[in-house]
C-alpha atoms as a PDB file:
ATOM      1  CA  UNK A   1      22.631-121.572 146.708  1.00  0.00           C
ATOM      2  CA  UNK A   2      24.021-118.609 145.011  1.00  0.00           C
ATOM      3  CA  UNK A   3      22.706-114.773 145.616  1.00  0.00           C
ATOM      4  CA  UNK A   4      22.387-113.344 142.252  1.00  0.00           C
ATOM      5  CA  UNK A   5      23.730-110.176 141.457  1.00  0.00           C
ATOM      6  CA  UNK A   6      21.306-107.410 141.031  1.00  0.00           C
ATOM      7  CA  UNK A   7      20.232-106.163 137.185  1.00  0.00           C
ATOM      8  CA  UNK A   8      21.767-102.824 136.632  1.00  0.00           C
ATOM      9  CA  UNK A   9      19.022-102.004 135.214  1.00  0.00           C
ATOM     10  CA  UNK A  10      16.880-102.679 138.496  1.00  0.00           C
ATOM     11  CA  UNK A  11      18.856-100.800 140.939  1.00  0.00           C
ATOM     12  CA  UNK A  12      17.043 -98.263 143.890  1.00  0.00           C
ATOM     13  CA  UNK A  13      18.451 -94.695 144.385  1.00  0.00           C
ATOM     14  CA  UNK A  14      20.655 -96.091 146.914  1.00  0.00           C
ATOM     15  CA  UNK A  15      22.165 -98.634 144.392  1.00  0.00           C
ATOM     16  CA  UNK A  16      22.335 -96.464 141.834  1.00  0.00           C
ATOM     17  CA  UNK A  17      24.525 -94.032 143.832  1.00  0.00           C
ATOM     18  CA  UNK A  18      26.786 -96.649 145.392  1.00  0.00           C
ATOM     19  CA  UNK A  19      27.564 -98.619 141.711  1.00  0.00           C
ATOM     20  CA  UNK A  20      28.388 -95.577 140.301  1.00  0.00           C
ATOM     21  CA  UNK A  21      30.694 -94.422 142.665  1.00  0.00           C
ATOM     22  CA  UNK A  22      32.453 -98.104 142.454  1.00  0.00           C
ATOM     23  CA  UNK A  23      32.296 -97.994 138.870  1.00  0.00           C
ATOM     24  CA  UNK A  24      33.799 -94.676 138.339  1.00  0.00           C
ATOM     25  CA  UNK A  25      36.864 -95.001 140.769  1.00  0.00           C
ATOM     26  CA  UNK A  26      39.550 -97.213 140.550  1.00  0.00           C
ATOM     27  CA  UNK A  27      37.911-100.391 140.350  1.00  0.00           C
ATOM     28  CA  UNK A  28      36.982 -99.544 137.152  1.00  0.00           C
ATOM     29  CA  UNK A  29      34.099-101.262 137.367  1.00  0.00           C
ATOM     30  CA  UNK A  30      31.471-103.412 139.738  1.00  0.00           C
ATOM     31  CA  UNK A  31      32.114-107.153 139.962  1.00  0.00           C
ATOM     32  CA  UNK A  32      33.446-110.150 142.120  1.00  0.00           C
ATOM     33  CA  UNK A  33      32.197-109.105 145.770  1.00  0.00           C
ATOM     34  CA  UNK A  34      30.410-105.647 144.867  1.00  0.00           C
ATOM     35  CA  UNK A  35      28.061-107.649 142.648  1.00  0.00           C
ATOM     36  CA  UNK A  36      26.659-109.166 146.042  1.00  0.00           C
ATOM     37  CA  UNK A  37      27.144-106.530 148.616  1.00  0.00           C
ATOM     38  CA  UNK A  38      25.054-103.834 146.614  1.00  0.00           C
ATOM     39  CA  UNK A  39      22.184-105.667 148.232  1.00  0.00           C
ATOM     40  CA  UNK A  40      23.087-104.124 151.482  1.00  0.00           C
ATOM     41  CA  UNK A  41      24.069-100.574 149.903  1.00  0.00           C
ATOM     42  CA  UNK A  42      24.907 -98.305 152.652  1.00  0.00           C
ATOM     43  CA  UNK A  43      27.434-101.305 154.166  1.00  0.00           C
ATOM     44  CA  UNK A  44      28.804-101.567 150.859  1.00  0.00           C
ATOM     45  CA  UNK A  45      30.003 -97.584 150.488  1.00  0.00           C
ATOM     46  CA  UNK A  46      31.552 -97.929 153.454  1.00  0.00           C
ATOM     47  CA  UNK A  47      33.237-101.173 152.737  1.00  0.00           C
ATOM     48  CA  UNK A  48      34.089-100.053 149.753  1.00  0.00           C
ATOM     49  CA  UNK A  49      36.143 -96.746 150.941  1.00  0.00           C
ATOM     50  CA  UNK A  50      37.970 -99.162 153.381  1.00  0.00           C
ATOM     51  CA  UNK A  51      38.993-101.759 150.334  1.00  0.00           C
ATOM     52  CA  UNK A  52      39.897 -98.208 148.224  1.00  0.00           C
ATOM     53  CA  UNK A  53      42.382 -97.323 150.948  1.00  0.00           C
ATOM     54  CA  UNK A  54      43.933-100.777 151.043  1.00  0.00           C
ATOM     55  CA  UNK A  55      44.108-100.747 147.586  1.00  0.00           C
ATOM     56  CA  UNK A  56      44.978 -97.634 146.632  1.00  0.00           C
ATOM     57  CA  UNK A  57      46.388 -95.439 149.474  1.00  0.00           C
ATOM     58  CA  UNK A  58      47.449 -97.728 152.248  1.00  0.00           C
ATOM     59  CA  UNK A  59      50.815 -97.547 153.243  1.00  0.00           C
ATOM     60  CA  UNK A  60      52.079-101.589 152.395  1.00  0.00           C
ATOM     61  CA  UNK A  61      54.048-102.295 149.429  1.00  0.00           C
ATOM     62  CA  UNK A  62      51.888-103.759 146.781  1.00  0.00           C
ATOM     63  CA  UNK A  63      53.568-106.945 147.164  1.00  0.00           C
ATOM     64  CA  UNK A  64      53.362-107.578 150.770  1.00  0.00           C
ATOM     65  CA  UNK A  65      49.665-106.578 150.956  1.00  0.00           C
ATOM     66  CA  UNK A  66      48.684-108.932 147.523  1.00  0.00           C
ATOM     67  CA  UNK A  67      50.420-111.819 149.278  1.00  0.00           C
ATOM     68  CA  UNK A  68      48.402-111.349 152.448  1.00  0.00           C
ATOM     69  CA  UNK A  69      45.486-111.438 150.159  1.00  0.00           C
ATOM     70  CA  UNK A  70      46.108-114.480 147.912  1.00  0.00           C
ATOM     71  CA  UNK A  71      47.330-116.259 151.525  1.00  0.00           C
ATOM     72  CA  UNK A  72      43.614-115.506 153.005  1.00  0.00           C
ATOM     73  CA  UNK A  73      42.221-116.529 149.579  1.00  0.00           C
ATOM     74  CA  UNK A  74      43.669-119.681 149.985  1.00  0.00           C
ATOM     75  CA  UNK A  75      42.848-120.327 153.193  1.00  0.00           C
ATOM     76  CA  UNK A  76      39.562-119.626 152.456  1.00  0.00           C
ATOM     77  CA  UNK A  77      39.460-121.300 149.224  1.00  0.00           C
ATOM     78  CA  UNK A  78      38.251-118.605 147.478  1.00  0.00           C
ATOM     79  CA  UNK A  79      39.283-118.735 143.663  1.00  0.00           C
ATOM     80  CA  UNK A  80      37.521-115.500 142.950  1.00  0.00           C
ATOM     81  CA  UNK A  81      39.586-113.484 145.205  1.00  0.00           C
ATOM     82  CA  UNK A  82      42.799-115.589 144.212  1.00  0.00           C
ATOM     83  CA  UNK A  83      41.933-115.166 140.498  1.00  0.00           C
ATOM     84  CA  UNK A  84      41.357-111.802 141.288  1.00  0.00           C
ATOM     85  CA  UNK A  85      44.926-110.836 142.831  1.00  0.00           C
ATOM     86  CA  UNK A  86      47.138-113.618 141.373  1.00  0.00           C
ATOM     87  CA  UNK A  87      47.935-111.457 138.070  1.00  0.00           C
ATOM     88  CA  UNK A  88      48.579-108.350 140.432  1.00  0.00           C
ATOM     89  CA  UNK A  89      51.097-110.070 142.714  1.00  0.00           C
ATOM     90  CA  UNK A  90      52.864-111.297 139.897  1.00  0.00           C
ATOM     91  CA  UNK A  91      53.479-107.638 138.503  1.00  0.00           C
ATOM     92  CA  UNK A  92      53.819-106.506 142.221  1.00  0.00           C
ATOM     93  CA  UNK A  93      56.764-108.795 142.418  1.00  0.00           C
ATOM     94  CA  UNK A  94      55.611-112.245 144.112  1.00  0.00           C
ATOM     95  CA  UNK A  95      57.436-115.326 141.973  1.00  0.00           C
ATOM     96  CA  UNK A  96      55.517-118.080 140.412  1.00  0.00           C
ATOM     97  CA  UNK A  97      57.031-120.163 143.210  1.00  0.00           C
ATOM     98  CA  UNK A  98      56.107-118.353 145.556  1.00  0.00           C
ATOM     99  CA  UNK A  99      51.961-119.016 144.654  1.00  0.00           C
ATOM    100  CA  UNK A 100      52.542-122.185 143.607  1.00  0.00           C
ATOM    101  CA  UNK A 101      53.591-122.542 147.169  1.00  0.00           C
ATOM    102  CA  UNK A 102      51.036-121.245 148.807  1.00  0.00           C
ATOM    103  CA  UNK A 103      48.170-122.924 146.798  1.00  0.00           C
ATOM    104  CA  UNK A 104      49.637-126.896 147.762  1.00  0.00           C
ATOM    105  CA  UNK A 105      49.791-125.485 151.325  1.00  0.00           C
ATOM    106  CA  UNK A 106      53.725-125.897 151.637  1.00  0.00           C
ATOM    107  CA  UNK A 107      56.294-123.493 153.385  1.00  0.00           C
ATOM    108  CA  UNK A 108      57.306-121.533 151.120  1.00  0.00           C
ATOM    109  CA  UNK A 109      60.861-120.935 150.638  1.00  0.00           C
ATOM    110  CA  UNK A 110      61.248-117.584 150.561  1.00  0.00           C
ATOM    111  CA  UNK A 111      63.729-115.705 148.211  1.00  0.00           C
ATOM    112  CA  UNK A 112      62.681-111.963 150.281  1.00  0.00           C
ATOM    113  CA  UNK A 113      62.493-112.274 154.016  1.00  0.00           C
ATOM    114  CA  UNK A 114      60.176-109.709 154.274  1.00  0.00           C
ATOM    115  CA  UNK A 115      57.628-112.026 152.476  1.00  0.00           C
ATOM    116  CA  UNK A 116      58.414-114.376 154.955  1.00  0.00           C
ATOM    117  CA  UNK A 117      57.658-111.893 157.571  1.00  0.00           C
ATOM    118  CA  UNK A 118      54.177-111.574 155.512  1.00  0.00           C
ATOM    119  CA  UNK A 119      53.516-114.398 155.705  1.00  0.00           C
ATOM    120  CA  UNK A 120      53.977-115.750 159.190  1.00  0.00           C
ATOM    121  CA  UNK A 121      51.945-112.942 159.941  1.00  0.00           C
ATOM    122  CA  UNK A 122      49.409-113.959 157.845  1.00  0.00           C
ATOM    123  CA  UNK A 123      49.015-117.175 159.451  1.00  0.00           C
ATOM    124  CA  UNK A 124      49.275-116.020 162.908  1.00  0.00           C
ATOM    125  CA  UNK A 125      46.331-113.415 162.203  1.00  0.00           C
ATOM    126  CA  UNK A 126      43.864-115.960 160.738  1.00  0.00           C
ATOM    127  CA  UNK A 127      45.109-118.485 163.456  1.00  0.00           C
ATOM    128  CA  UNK A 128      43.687-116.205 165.890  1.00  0.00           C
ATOM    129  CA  UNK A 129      45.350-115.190 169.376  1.00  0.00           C
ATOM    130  CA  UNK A 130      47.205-113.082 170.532  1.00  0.00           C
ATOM    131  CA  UNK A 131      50.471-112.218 168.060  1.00  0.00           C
ATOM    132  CA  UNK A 132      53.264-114.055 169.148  1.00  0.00           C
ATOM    133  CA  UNK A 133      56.772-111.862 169.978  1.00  0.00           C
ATOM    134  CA  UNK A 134      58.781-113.673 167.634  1.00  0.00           C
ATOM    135  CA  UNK A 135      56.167-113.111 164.973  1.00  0.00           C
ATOM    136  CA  UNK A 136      55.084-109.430 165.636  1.00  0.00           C
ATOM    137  CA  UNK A 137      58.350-107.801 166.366  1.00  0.00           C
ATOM    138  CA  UNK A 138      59.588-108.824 162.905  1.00  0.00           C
ATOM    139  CA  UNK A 139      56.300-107.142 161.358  1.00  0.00           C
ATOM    140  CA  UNK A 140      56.846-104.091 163.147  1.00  0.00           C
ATOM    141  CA  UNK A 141      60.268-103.989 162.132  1.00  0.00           C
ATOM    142  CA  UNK A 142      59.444-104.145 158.231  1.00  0.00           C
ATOM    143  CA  UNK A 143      56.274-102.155 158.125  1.00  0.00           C
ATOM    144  CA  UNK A 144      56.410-100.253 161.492  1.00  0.00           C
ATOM    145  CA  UNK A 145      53.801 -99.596 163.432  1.00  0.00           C
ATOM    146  CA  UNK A 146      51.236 -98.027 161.078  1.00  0.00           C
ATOM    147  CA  UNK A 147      51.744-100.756 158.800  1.00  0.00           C
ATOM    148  CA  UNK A 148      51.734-103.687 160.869  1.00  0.00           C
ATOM    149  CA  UNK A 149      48.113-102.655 161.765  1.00  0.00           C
ATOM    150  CA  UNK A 150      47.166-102.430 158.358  1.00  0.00           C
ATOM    151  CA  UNK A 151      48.768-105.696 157.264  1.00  0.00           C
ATOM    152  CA  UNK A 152      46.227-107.178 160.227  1.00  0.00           C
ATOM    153  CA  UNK A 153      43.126-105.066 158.627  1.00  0.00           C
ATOM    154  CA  UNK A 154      43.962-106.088 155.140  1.00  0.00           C
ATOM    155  CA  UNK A 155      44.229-110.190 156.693  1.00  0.00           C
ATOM    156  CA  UNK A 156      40.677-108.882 158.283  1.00  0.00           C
ATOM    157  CA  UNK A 157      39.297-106.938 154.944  1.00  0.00           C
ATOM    158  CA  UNK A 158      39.801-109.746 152.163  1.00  0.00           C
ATOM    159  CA  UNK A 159      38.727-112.683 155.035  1.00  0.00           C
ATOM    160  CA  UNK A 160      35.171-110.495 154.853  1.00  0.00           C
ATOM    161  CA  UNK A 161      35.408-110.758 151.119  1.00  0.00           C
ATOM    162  CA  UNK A 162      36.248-114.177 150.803  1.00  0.00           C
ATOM    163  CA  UNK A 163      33.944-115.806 152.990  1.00  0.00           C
ATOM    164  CA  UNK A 164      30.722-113.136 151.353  1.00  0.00           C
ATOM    165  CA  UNK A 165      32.373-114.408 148.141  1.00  0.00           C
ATOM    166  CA  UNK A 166      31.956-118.092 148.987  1.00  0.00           C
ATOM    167  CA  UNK A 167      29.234-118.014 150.607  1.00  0.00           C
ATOM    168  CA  UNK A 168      27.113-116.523 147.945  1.00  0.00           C
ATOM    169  CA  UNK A 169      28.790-118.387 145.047  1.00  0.00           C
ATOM    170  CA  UNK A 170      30.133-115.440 143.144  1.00  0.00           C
ATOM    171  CA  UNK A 171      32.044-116.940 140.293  1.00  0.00           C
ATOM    172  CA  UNK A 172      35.466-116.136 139.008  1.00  0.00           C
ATOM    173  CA  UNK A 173      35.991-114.255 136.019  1.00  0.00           C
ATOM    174  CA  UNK A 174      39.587-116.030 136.046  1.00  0.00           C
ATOM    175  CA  UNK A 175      38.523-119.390 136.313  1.00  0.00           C
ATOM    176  CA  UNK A 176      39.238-122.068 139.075  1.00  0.00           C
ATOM    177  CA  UNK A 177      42.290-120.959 141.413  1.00  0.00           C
ATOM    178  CA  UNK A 178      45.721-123.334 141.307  1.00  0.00           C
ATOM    179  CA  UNK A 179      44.681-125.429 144.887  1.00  0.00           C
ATOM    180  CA  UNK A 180      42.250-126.974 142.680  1.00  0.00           C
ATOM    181  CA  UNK A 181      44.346-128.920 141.029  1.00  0.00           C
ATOM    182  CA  UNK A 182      46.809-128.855 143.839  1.00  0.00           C
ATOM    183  CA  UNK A 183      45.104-130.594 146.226  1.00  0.00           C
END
């Protein structure tokens, strides 16, 4: 069963405050998991400052941080978070290949080793554990410390968002991601 959205136009004070803050920063607007998480408004201003940084501020190239994302979405099977990102790691660099890839499940064959690093990182962090030398030191070595630890929060971040996502049934705006048809 899906949890509707809430009408705009029925929003509390608390709401109200939080969708406007969403919907006049860089978002540009409320949708995909906002839509949901207003229900729960003080969680979602908070959340929402953490996905901002990510975003916006956080110190990972574009490309290495929307590859962890469409990696998690895929994992999780969540075409609104794929549908979401897939246009933005294209501009942010990521090849055609490279998400084609990921969305039949295969190794990838990386052209950029530091998307390699990505994404055995990736795996290892939703694999759960602790990191693995031969996996971590290679992180650390691309994105330092700082980085490394945000590479694990944004794995952590968009997992939230993709299982609230597909739990609630919140459609995608883009349509059905590429694993559908990819097996």
């Amino acid at each position: 069963m899906a949890l509707p959205p809430i009408d705009p136009d029925t929003l509390t004070p608390a709401q109200q405050v939080v969708h406007d803050a969403i919907a006049g920063g860089g978002r540009g607007g409320v949708r995909g998991p906002f839509t949901v998480m207003l229900h729960a408004p003080a969680l979602t201003a908070r959340m929402e400052k953490v996905g901002h940084y990510l975003r916006y501020e956080g110190t990972l190239p574009d490309r290495a941080r929307e590859l962890a994302i469409l990696i998690v979405a895929r994992h999780h099977r969540c075409d609104t978070e794929c549908m979401s990102h897939r246009d933005i790691a294209l501009r942010a660099g990521l090849p055609e290949t490279l998400l084609a890839d990921i969305a039949a499940t295969r190794e990838p064959a990386f052209e950029d080793a530091t998307d390699r690093v990505v994404h055995h990182f990736v795996r290892a962090t939703i694999a759960g554990g602790e990191m693995a030398d031969n996996v971590l030191q290679p992180a650390l070595d691309a994105f330092g410390t700082e980085g490394t630890v945000e590479l694990n929060i944004v794995v952590g971040y968009y997992t939230l968002l993709a299982m609230l996502l597909v739990s609630f049934g919140v459609p995608s705006a883009g349509g059905p991601a590429p694993w559908n048809s990819a097996g």
